[in-house]
C-alpha atoms as a PDB file:
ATOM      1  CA  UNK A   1     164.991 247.924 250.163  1.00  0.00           C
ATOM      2  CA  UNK A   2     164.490 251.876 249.720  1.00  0.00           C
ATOM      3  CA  UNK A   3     167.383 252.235 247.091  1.00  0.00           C
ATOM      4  CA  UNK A   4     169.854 250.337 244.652  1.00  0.00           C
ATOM      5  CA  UNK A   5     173.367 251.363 243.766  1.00  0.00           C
ATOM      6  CA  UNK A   6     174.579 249.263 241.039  1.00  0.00           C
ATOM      7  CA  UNK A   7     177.365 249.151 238.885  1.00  0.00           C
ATOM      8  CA  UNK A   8     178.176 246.860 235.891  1.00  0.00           C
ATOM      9  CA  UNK A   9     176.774 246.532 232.349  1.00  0.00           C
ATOM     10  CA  UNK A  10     173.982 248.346 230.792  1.00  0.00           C
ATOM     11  CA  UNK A  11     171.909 245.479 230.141  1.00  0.00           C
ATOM     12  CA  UNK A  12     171.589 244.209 233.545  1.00  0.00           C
ATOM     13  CA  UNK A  13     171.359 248.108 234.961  1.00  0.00           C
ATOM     14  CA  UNK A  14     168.026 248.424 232.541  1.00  0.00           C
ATOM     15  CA  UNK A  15     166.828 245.303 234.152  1.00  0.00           C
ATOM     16  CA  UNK A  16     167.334 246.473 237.015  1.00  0.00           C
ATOM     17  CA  UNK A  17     165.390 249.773 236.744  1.00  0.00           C
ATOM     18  CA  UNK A  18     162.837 247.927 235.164  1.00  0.00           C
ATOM     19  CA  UNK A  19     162.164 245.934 238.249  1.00  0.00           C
ATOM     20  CA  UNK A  20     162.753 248.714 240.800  1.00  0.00           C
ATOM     21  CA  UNK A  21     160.200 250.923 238.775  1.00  0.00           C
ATOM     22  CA  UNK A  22     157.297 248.518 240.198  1.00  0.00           C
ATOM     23  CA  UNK A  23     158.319 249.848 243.945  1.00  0.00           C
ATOM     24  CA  UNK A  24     159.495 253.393 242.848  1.00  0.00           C
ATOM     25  CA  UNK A  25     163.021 252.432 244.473  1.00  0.00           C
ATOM     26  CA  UNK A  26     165.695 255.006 244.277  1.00  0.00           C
ATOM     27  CA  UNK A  27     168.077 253.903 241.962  1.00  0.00           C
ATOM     28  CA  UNK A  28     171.631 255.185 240.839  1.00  0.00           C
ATOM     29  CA  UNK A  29     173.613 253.456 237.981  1.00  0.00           C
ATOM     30  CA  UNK A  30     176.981 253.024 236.813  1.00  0.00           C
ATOM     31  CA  UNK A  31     177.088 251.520 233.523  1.00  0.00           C
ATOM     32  CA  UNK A  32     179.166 250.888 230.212  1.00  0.00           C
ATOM     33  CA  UNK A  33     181.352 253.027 228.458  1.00  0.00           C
ATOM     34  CA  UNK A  34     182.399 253.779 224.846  1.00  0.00           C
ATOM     35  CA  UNK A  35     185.316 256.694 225.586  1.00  0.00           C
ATOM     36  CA  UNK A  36     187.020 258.582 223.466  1.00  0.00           C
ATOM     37  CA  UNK A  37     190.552 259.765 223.155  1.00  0.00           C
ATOM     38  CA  UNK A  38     191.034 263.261 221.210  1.00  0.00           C
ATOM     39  CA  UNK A  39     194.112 265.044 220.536  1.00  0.00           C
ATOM     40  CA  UNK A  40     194.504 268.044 218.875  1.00  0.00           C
ATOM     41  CA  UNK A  41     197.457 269.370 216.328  1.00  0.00           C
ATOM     42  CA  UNK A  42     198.376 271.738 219.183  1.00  0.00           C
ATOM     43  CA  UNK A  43     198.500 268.704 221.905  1.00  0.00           C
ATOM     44  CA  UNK A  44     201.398 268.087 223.494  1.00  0.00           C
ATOM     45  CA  UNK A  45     202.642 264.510 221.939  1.00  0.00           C
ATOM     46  CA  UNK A  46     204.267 262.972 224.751  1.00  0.00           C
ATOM     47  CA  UNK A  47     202.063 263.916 227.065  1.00  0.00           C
ATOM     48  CA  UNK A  48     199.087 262.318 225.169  1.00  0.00           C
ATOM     49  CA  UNK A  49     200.858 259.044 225.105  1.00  0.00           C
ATOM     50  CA  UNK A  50     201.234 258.887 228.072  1.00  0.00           C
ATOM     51  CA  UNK A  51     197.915 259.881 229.322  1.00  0.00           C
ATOM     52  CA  UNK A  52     196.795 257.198 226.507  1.00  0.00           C
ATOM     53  CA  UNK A  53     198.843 254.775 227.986  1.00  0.00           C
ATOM     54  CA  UNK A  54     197.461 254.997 231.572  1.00  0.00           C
ATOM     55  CA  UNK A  55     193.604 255.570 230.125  1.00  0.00           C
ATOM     56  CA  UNK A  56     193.657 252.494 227.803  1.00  0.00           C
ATOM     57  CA  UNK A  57     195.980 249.534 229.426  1.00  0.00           C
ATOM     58  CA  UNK A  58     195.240 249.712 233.492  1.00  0.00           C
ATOM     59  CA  UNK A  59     193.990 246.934 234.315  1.00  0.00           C
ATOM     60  CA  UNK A  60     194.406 245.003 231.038  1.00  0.00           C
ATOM     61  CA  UNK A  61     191.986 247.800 229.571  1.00  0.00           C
ATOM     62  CA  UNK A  62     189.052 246.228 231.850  1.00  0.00           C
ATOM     63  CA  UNK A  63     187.351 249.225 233.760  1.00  0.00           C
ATOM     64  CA  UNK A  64     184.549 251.168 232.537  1.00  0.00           C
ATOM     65  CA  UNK A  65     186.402 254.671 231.837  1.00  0.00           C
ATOM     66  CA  UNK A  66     189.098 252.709 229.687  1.00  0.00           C
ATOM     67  CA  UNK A  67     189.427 254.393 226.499  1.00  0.00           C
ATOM     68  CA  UNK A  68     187.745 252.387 223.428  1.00  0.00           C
ATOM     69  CA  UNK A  69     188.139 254.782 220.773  1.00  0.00           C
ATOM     70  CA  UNK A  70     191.074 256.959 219.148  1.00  0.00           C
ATOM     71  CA  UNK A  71     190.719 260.308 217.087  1.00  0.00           C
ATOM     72  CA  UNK A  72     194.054 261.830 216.555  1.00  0.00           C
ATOM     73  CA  UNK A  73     194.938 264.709 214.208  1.00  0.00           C
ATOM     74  CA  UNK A  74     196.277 264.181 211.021  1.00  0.00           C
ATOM     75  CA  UNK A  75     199.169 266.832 211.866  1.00  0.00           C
ATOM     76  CA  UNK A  76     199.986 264.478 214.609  1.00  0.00           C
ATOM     77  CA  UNK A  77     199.022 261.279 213.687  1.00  0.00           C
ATOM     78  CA  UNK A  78     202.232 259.886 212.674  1.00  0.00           C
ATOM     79  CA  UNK A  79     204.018 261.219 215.497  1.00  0.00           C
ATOM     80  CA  UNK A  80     201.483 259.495 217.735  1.00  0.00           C
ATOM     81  CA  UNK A  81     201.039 255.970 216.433  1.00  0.00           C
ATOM     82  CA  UNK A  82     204.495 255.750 216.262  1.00  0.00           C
ATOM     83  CA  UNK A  83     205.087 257.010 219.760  1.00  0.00           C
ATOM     84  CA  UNK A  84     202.475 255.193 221.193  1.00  0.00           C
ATOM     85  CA  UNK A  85     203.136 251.756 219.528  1.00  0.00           C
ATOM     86  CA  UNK A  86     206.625 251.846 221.130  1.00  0.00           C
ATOM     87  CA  UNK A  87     205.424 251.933 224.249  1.00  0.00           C
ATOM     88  CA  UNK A  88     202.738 249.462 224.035  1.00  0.00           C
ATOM     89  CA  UNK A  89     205.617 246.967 222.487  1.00  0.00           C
ATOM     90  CA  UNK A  90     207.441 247.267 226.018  1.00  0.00           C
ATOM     91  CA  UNK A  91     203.979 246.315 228.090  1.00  0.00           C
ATOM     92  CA  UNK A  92     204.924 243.294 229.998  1.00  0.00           C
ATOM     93  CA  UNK A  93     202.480 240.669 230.157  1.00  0.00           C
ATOM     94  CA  UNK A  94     202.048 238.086 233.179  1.00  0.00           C
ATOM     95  CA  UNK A  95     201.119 237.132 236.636  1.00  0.00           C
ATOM     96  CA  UNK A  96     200.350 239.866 238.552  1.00  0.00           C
ATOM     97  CA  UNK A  97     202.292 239.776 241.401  1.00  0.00           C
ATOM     98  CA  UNK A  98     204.896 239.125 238.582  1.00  0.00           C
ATOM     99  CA  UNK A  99     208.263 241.771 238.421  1.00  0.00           C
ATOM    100  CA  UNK A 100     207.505 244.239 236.379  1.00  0.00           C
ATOM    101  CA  UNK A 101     204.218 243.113 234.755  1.00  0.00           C
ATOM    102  CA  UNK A 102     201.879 245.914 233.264  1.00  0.00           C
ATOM    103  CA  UNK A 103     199.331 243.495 231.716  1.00  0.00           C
ATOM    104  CA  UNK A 104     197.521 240.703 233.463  1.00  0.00           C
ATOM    105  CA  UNK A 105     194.628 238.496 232.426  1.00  0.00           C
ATOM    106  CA  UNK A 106     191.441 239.538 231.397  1.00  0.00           C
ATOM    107  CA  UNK A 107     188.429 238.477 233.927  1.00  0.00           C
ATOM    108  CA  UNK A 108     187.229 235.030 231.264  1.00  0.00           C
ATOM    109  CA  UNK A 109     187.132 233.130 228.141  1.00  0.00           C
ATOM    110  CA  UNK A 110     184.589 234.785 227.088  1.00  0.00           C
ATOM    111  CA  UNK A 111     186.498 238.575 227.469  1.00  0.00           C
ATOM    112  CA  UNK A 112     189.296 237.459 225.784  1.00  0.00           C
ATOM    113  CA  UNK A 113     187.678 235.935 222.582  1.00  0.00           C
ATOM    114  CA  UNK A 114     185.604 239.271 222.471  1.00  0.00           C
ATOM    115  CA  UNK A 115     188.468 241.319 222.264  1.00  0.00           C
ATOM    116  CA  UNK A 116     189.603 238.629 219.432  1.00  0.00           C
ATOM    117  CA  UNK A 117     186.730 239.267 217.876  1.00  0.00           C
ATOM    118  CA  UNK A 118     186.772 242.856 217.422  1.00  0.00           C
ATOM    119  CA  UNK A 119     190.049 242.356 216.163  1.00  0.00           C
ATOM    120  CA  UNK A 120     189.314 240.164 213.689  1.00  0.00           C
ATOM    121  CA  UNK A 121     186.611 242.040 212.749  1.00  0.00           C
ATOM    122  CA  UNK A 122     188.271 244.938 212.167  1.00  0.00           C
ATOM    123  CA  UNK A 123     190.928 243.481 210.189  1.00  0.00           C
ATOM    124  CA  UNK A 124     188.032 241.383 207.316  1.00  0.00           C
ATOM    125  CA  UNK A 125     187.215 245.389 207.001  1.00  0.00           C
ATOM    126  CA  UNK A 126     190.254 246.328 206.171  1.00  0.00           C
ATOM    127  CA  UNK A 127     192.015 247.932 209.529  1.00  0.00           C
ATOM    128  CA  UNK A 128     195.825 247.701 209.955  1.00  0.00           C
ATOM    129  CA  UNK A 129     197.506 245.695 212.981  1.00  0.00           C
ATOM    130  CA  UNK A 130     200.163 247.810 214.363  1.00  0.00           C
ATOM    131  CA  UNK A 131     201.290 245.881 217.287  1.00  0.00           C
ATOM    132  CA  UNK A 132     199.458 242.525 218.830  1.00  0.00           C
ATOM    133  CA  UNK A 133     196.378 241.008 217.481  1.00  0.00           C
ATOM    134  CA  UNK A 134     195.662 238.157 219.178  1.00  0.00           C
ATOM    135  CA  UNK A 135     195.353 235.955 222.522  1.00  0.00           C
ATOM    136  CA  UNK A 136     198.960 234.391 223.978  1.00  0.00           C
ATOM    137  CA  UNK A 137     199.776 232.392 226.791  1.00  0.00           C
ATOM    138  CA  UNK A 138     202.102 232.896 229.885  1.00  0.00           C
ATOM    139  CA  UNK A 139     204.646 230.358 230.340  1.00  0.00           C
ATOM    140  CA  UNK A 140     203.894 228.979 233.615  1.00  0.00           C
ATOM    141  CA  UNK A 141     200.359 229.568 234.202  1.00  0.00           C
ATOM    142  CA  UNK A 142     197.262 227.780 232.764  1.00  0.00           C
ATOM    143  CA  UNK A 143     194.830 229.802 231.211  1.00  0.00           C
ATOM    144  CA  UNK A 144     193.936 231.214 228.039  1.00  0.00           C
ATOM    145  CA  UNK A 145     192.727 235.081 229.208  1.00  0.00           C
ATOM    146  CA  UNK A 146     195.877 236.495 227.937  1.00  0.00           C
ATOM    147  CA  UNK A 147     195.928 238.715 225.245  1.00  0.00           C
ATOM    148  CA  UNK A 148     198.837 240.883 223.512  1.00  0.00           C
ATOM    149  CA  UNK A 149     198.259 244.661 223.817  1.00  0.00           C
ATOM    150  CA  UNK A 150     197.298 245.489 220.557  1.00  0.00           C
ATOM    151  CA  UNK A 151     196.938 248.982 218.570  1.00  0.00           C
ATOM    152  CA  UNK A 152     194.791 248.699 215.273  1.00  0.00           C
ATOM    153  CA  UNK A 153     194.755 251.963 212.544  1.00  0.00           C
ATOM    154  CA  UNK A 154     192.401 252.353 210.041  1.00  0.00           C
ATOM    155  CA  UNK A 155     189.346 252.143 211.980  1.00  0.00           C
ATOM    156  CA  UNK A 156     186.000 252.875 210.489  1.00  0.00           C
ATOM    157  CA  UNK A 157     182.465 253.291 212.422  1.00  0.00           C
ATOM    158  CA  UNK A 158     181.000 250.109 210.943  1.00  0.00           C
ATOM    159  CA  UNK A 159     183.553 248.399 212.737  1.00  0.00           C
ATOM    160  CA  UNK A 160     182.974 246.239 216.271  1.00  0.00           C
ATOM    161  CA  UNK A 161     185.216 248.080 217.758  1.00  0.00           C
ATOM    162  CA  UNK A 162     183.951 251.081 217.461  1.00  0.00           C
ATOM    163  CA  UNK A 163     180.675 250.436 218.303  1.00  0.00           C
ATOM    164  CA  UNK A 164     181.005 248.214 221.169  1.00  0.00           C
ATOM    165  CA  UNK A 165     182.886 248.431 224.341  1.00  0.00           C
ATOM    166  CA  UNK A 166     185.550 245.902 223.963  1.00  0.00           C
ATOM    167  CA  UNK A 167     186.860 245.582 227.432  1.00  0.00           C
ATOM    168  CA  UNK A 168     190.181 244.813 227.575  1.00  0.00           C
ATOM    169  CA  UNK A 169     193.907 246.001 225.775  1.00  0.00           C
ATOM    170  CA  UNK A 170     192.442 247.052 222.561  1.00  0.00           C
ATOM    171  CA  UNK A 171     193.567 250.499 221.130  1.00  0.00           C
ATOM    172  CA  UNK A 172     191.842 251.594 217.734  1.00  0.00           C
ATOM    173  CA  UNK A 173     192.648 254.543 215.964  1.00  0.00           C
ATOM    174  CA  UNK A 174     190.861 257.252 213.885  1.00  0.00           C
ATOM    175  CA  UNK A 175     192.402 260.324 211.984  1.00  0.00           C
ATOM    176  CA  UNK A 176     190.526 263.834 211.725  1.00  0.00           C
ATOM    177  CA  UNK A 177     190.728 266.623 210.643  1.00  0.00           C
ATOM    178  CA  UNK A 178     188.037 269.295 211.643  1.00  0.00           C
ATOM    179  CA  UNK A 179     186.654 269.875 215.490  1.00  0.00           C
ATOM    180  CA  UNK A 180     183.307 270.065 214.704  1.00  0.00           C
ATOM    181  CA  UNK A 181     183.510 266.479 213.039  1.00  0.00           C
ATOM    182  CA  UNK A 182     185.759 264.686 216.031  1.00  0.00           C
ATOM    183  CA  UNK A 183     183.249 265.918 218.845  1.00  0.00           C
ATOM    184  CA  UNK A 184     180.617 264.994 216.534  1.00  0.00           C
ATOM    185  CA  UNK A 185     181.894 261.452 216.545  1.00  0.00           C
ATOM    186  CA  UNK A 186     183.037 260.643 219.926  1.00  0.00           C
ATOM    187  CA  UNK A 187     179.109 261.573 220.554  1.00  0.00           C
ATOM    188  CA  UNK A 188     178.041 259.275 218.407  1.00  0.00           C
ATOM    189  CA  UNK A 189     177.291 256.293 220.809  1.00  0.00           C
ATOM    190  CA  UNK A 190     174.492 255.859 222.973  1.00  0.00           C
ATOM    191  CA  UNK A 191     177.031 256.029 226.147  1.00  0.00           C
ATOM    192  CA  UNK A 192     178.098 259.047 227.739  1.00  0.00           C
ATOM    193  CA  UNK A 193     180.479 257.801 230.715  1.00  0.00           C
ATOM    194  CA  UNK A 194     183.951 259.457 230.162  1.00  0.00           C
ATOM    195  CA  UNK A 195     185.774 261.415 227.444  1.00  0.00           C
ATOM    196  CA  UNK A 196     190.061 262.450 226.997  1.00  0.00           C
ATOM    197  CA  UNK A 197     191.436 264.772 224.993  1.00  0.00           C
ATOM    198  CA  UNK A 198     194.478 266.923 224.565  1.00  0.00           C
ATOM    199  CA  UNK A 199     195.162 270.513 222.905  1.00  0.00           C
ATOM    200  CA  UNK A 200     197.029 273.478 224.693  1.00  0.00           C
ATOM    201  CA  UNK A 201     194.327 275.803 223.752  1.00  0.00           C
ATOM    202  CA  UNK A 202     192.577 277.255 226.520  1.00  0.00           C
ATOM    203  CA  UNK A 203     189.522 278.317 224.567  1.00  0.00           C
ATOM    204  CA  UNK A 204     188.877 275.038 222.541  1.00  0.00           C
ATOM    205  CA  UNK A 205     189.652 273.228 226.223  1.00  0.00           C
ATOM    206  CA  UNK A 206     186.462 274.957 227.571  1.00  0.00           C
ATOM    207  CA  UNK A 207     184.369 274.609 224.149  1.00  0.00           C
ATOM    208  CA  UNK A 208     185.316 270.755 223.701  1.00  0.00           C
ATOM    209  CA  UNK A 209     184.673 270.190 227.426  1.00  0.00           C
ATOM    210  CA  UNK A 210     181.071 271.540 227.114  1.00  0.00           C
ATOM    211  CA  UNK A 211     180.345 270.302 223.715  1.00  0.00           C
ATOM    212  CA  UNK A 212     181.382 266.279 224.459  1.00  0.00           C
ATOM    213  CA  UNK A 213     178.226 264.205 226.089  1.00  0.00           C
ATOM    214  CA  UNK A 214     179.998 262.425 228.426  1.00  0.00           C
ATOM    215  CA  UNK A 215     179.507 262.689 232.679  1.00  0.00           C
ATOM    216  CA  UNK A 216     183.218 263.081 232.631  1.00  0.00           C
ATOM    217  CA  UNK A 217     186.418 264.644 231.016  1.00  0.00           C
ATOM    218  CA  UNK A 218     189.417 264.834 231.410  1.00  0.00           C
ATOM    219  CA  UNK A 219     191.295 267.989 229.874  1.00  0.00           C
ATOM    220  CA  UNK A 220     195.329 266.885 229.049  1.00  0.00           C
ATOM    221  CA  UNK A 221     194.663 263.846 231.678  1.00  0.00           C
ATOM    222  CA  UNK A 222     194.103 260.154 231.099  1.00  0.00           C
ATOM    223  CA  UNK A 223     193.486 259.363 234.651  1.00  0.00           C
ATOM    224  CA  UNK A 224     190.569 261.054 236.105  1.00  0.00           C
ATOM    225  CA  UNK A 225     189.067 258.875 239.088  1.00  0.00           C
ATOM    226  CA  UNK A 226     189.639 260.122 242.349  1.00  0.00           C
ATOM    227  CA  UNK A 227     187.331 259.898 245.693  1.00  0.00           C
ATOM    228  CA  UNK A 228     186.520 263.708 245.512  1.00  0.00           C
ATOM    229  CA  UNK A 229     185.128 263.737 242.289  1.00  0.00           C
ATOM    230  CA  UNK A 230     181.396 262.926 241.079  1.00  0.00           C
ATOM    231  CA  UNK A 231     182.063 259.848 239.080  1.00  0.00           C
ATOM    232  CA  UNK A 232     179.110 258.801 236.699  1.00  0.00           C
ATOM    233  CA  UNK A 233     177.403 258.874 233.309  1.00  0.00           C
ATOM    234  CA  UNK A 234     175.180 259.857 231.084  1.00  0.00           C
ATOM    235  CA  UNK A 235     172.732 258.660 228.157  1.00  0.00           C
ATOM    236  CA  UNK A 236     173.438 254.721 228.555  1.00  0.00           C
ATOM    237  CA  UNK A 237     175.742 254.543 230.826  1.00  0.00           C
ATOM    238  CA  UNK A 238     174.053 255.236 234.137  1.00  0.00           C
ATOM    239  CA  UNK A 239     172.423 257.925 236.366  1.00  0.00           C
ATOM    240  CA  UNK A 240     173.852 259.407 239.560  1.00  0.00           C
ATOM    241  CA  UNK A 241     177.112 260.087 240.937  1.00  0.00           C
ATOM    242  CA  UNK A 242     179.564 258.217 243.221  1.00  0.00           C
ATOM    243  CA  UNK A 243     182.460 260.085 245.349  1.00  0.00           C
ATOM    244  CA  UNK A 244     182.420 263.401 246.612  1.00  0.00           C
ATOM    245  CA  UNK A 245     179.377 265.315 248.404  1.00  0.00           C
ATOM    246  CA  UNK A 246     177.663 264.591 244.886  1.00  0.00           C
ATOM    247  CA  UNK A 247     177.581 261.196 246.057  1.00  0.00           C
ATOM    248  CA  UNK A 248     176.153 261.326 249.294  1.00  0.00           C
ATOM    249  CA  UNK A 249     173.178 263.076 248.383  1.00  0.00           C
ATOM    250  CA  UNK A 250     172.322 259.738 246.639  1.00  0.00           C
ATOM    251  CA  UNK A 251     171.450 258.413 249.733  1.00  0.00           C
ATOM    252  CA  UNK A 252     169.755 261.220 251.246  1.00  0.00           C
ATOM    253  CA  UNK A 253     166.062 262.553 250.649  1.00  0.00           C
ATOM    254  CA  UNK A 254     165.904 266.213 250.509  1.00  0.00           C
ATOM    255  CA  UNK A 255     162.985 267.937 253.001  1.00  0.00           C
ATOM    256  CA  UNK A 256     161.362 271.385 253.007  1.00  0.00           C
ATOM    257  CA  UNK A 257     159.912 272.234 256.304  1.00  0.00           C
ATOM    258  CA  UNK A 258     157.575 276.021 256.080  1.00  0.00           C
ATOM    259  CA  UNK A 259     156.576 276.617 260.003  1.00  0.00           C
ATOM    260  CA  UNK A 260     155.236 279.677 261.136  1.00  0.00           C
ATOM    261  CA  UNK A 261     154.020 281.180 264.630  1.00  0.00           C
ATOM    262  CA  UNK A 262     156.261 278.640 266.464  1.00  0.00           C
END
């Protein structure tokens, strides 16, 4: 085996590196996440709901570019929660193949009573519960990997949440007030994987776009994956890039050939 491609948590892609290190394998990782979610008193409302919607509860909030933490203005905050927890009310949880169902299980046990946790968590530490809050059942299926979409305000940085990648349809919310302070925070992780946030100015678009630590942003988007972009990390969560030409040089080994008097 010349090289490893892996993708999945960043204790097992350390372990991994560890062990290729002893045959100098190539390696290229895709790892955890801890993503933030700015918006900006000039953002457009709406459309940051929306892109918060899409970013946070695909897939039950289980991939690795899923949002996990909230900074919204204080200008806007009000607007937003509010906006944002009436649309996370309508989610539809259920069966997949299920009419109209936005929210399926999450992958075990185990992810749903870490997502509890969090929550609970969060809540001994004084955060508010907006909206959900805890696991549920589907009438029937068996199974206890449900759990409510949930929105929790008041978050702090000593919190679970906030320092660990929950996982699954957990939104928890910060209010700022100064740029410098919210890029500040949403580098404070060891992760670097992906990074949202809206504003309509073009200048602090380019400035917060350089300034976050993260392999990837997306600028007024919530949904940035796509085959023709390099998808991958930085810091903890990974090295390398999947998709686009970026990609394939993963696999390749680059040669310099000097010949003269041929």
């Amino acid at each position: 085996v010349r090289k490893l491609s892996f993708t999945g948590s960043t204790a097992a892609g350390m372990t991994l590196a560890q062990q290729s290190a002893n045959t100098l394998k190539r390696v290229s990782m895709e790892l955890g996440g801890n993503a933030p979610f700015i918006v900006f008193a000039d953002a457009d409302v709406d459309a940051a709901v929306q892109g918060a919607m899409v970013s946070k509860y695909r897939n039950a909030g289980q991939t690795c570019v899923c949002t996990n933490r909230f900074y919204i203005h204080s200008a806007v905050y009000d607007e937003f929660v509010d906006k944002y927890a009436q649309q996370v009310r309508k989610l539809k949880i259920g069966h997949g193949f299920g009419d109209g169902v936005q929210i399926g299980p999450l992958i075990s046990k185990q992810g749903a009573d870490k997502v509890q946790r969090h929550v609970d968590d969060a809540k001994r530490q004084g955060a508010e519960i907006i909206c959900g809050g805890r696991e549920t059942r589907v009438e029937g299926l068996a199974g206890d990997t449900f759990f409510e979409p949930t929105i929790v305000s008041k978050v702090t940085p000593d919190m679970q949440m906030y320092q660990e990648e929950t996982f699954g349809p957990l939104s928890g919310i910060v209010s700022f007030d100064d740029d410098e302070q919210v890029v500040s925070a949403a580098n404070d992780t060891d992760m670097g994987l992906a990074a949202y946030f809206y504003t309509k100015d073009l200048s602090r678009a380019f400035r917060v776009s350089e300034q976050l630590e993260y392999g990837m942003v997306g600028v007024n988007s919530g949904l940035i994956s796509t085959e023709i972009a390099p998808f991958g990390g930085v810091k903890y969560s990974g090295m390398g890039r999947e998709g686009s030409k970026y990609g394939i040089d993963e696999y390749v080994q680059l040669k310099y050939i000097c010949m003269e008097n041929v």
